[in-house]
Protein backbone atom coordinates (compact mmCIF):
# COMPACT_ATOMS: atom_id res chain seq x y z
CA UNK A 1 14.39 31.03 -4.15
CA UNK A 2 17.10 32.45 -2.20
CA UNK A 3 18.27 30.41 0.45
CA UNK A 4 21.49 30.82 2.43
CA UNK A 5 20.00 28.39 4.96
CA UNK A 6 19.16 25.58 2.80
CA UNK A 7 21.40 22.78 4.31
CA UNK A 8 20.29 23.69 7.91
CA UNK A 9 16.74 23.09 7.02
CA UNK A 10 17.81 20.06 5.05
CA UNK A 11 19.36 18.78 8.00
CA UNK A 12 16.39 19.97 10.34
CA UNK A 13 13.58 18.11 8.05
CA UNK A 14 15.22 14.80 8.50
CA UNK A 15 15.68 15.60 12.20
CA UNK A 16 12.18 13.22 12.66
CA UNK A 17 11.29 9.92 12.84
CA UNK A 18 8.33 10.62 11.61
CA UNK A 19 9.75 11.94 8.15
CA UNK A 20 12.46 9.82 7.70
CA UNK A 21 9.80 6.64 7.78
CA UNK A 22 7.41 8.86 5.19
CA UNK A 23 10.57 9.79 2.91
CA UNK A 24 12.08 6.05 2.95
CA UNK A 25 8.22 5.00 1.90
CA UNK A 26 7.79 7.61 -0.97
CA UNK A 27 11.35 6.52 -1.93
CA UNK A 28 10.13 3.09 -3.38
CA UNK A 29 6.41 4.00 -4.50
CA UNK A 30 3.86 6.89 -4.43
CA UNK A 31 1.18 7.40 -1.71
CA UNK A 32 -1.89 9.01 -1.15
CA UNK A 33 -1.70 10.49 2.50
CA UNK A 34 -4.35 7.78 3.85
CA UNK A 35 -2.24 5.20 2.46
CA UNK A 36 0.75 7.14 4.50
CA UNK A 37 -1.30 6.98 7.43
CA UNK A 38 -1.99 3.45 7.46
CA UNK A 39 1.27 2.78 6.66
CA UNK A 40 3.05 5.21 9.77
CA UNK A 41 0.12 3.05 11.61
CA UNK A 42 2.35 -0.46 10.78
CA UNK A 43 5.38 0.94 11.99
CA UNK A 44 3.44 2.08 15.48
CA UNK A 45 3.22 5.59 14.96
CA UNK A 46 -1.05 6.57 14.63
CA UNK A 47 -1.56 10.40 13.04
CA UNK A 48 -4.52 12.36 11.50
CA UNK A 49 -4.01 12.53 8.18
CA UNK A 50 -3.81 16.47 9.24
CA UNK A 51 -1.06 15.12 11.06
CA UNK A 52 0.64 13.68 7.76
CA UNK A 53 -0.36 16.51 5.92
CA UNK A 54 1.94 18.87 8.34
CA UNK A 55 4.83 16.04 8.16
CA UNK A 56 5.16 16.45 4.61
CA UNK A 57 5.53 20.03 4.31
CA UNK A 58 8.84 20.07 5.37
CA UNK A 59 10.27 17.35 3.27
CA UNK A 60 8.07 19.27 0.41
CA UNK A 61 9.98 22.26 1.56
CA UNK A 62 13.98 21.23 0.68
CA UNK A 63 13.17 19.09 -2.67
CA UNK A 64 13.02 16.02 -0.95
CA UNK A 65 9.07 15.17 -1.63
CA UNK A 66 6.36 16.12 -4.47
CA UNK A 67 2.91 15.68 -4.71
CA UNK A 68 1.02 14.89 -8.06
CA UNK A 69 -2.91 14.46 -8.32
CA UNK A 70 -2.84 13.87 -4.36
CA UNK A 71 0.18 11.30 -4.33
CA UNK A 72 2.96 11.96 -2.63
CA UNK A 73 6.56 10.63 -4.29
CA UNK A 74 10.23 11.16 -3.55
CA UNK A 75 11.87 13.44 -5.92
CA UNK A 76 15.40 12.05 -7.88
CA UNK A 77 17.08 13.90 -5.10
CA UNK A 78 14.79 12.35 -2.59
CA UNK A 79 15.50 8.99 -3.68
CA UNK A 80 19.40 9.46 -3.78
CA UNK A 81 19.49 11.03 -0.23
CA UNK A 82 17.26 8.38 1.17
CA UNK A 83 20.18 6.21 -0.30
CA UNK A 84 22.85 7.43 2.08
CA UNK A 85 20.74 7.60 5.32
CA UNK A 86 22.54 4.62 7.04
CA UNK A 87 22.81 5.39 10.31
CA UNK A 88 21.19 8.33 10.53
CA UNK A 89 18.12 7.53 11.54
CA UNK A 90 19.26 5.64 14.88
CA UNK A 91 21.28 9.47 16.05
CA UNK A 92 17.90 11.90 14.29
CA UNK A 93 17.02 12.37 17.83
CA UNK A 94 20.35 12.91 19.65
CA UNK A 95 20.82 15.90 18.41
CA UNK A 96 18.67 19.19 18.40
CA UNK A 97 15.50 19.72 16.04
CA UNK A 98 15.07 22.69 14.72
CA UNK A 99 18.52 24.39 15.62
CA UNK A 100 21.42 26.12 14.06
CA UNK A 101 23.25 23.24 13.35
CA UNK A 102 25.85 24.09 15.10
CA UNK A 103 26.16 20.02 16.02
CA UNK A 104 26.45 19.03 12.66
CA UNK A 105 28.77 21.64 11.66
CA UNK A 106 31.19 20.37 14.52
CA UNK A 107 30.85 17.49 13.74
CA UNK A 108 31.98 17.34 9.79
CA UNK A 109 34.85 19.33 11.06
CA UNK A 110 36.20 16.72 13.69
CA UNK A 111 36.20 14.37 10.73
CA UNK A 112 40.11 16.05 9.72
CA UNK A 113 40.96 15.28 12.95
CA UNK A 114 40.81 16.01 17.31
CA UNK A 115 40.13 19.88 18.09
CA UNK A 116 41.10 21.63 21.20
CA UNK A 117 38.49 23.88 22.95
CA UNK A 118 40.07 27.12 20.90
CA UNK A 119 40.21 25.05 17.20
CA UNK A 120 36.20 24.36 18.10
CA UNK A 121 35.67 28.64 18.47
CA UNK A 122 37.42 28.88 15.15
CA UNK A 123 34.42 26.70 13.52
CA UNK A 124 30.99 27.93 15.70
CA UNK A 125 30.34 30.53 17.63
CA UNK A 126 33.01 31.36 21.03
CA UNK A 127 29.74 31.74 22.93
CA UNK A 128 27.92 28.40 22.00
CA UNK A 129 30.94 26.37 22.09
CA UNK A 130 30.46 24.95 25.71
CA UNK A 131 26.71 24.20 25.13
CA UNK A 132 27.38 22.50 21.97
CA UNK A 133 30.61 20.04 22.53
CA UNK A 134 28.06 19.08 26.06
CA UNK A 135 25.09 18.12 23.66
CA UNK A 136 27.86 15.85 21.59
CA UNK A 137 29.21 14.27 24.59
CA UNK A 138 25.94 13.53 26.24
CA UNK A 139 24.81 12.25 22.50
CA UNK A 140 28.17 9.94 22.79
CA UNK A 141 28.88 11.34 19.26
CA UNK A 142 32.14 13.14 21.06
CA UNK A 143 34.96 12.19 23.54
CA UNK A 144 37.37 14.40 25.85
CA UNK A 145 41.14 13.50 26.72
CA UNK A 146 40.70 12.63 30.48
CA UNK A 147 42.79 15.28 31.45
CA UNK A 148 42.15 19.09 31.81
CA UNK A 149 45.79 20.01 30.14
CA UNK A 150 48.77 17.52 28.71
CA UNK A 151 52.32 18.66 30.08
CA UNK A 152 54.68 17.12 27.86
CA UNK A 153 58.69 17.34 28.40
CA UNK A 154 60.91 17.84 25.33
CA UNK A 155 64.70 17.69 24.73
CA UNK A 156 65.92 20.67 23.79
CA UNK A 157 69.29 21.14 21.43
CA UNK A 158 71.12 21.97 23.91
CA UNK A 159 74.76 19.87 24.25
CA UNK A 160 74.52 17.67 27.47
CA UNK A 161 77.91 17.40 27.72
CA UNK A 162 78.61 20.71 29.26
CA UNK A 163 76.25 20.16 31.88
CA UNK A 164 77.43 17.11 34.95
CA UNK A 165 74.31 14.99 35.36
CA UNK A 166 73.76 12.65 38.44
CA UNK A 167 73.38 9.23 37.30
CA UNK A 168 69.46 9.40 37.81
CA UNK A 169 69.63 13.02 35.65
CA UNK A 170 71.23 10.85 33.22
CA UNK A 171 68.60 8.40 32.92
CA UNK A 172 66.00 10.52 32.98
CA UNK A 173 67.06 13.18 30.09
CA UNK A 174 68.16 9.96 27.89
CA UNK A 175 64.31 8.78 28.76
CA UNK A 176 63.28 12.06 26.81
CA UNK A 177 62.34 12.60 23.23
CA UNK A 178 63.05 15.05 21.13
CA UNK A 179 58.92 14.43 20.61
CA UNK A 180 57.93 14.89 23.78
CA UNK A 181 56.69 12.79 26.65
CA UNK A 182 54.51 13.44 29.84
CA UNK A 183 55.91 13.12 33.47
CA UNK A 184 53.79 9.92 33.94
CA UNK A 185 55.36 7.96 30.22
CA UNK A 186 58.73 8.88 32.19
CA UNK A 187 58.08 7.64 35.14
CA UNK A 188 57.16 4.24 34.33
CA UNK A 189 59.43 3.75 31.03
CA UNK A 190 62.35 4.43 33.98
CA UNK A 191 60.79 2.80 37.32
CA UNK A 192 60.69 5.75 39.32
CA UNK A 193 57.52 7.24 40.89
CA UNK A 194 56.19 10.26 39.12
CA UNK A 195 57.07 12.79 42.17
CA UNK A 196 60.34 11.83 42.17
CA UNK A 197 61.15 11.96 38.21
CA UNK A 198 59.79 15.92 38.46
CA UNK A 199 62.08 16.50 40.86
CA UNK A 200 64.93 15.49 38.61
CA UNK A 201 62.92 17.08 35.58
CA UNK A 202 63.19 20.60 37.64
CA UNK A 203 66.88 20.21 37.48
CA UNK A 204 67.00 19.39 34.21
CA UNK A 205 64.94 22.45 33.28
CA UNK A 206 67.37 24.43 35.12
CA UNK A 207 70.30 23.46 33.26
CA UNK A 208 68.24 24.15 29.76
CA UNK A 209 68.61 20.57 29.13
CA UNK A 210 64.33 19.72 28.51
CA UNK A 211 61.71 22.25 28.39
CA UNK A 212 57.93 21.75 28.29
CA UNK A 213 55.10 22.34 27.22
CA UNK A 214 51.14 22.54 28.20
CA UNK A 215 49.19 20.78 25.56
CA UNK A 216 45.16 21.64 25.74
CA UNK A 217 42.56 19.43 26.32
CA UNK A 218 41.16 18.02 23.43
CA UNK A 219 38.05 16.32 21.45
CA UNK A 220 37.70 13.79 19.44
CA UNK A 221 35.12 11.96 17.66
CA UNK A 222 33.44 8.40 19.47
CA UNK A 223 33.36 5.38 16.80
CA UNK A 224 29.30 6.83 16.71
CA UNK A 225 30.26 10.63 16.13
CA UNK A 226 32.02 9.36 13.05
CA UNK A 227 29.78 7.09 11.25
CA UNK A 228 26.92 10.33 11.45
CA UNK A 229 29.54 12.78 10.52
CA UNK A 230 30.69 10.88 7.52
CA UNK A 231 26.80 10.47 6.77
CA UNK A 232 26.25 14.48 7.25
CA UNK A 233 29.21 14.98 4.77
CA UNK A 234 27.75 12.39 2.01
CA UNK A 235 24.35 14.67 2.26
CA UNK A 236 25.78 18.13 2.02
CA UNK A 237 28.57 16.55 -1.01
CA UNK A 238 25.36 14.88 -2.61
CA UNK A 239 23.15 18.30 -2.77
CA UNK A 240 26.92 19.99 -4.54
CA UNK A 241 26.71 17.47 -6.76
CA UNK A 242 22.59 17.88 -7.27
CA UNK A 243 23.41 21.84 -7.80
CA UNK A 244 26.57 21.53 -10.36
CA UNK A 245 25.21 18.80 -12.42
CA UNK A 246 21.49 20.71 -12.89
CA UNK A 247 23.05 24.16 -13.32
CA UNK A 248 22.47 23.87 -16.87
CA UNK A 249 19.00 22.81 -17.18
CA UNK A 250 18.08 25.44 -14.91
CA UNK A 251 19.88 27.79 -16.89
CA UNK A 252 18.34 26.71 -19.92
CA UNK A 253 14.70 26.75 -17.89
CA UNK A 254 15.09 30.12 -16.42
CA UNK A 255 15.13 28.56 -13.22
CA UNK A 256 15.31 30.06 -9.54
CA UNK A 257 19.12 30.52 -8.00
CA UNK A 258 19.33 29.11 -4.44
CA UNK A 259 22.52 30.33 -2.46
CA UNK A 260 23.38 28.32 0.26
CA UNK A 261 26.14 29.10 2.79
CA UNK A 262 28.36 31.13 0.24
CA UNK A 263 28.07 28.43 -2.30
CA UNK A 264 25.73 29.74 -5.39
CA UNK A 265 24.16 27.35 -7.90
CA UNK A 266 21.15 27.45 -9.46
CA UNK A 267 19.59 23.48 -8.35
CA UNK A 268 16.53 21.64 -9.99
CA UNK A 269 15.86 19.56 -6.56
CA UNK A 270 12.46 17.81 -7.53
């Protein structure tokens, strides 16, 4: 099977409360899909067994489930993914079912670090950036710097001593890093009121003495965005990991490649 999509619909299968409760069940024993029903039925969720039927299809579908002599049973890969679910389950439903996976995508990628609006178009789509980062922030899986735009004054190289600063000037460029600080860190580290230290920043400026710069609004990752992006990255390292180490027996099978976003290996997933 050729799949370049694989990890999408990984991701969208266990988008469902519904399947996770069926996969962490088949994890430990196997079922018949009556005995699934009754069991969904304990944990106050009442289907047809047509119902069931349809649930398992898609956990069927990535390698996650098999089905022997009408029982139902996680596969090896099953079991270990069920394994790393931690918090998954409580954020399934904050983010879209059935999508691109443009979330989760974002998401891994904020685990190196914050991302302004322009680092976020480098990693999905310009055009879907605005709808996404919302979904995230709504979600509370994301954070924004409360301001639109950082303006940060540096100390630039050049030799104060051939410029004659006022006493306030004085105090105000020696208040200035060579690493940069906003008007407002100024303003307080020296006890003046912000409108007054840019005046003295403007003259500063125009003897070449600080420049500054406009530093983008940015996003970063809540305390929740993290613990599900570190659990996304576990599943997408642990299917690698299922791929590489069952290259061989496939080989050796004459089993079916799978290609999944650029990465080829052949995988042996039930």
């Amino acid at each position: 099977m050729d799949n370049p999509d694989y990890l999408k619909d990984l991701f969208n299968a266990l988008k469902n409360q519904t399947r996770l409760l069926i996969l962490q069940a088949i994890a430990n024993r196997r079922y018949s899909v009556s005995q699934l029903q009754q069991e969904l039925k304990r944990a106050g969720r009442s289907h047809s067994q047509v119902t069931v039927s349809e649930y398992l299809k898609p956990l069927m579908s990535v390698g996650l489930a098999s089905e022997t002599r009408d029982e139902y049973y996680a596969s090896t890969f099953g079991v270990r993914l069920n394994e790393l679910l931690g918090c998954f389950s409580e954020f399934a439903q904050k983010i879209p079912a059935n999508s691109e996976c443009y979330e989760e995508t974002l998401l891994q990628s904020m685990l190196l670090g914050s991302k302004t609006f322009e680092d976020v178009e480098a990693v999905i789509a310009p055009k879907i950036v605005s709808r996404t980062l919302k979904r995230l922030r709504v979600a509370g899986l994301v954070k924004a710097s409360k301001e639109r735009s950082y303006i940060f004054f540096f100390k630039s190289k050049r030799d104060p001593n051939k410029n004659a600063l006022t006493v306030s000037e004085q105090k105000i460029y020696d208040a200035v890093t060579y690493g940069g600080l906003s008007a407002g860190e100024l303003a307080k580290d020296i006890g003046l009121s912000k409108r007054v230290t840019y005046r003295y920043l403007r003259r500063l400026r125009g003897k070449k003495l600080v420049f500054y710069r406009r530093i983008p609004k940015s996003y970063v990752l809540t305390s929740k965005g993290e613990k599900l992006a570190f659990v996304l990255q576990n599943f997408q390292q642990l299917v690698e990991e299922t791929w590489e180490s069952s290259q061989q027996v496939m080989q050796d099978a004459g089993g079916v490649k799978i290609k999944i976003g650029g990465l080829t290996n052949n995988a042996f997933l039930r």
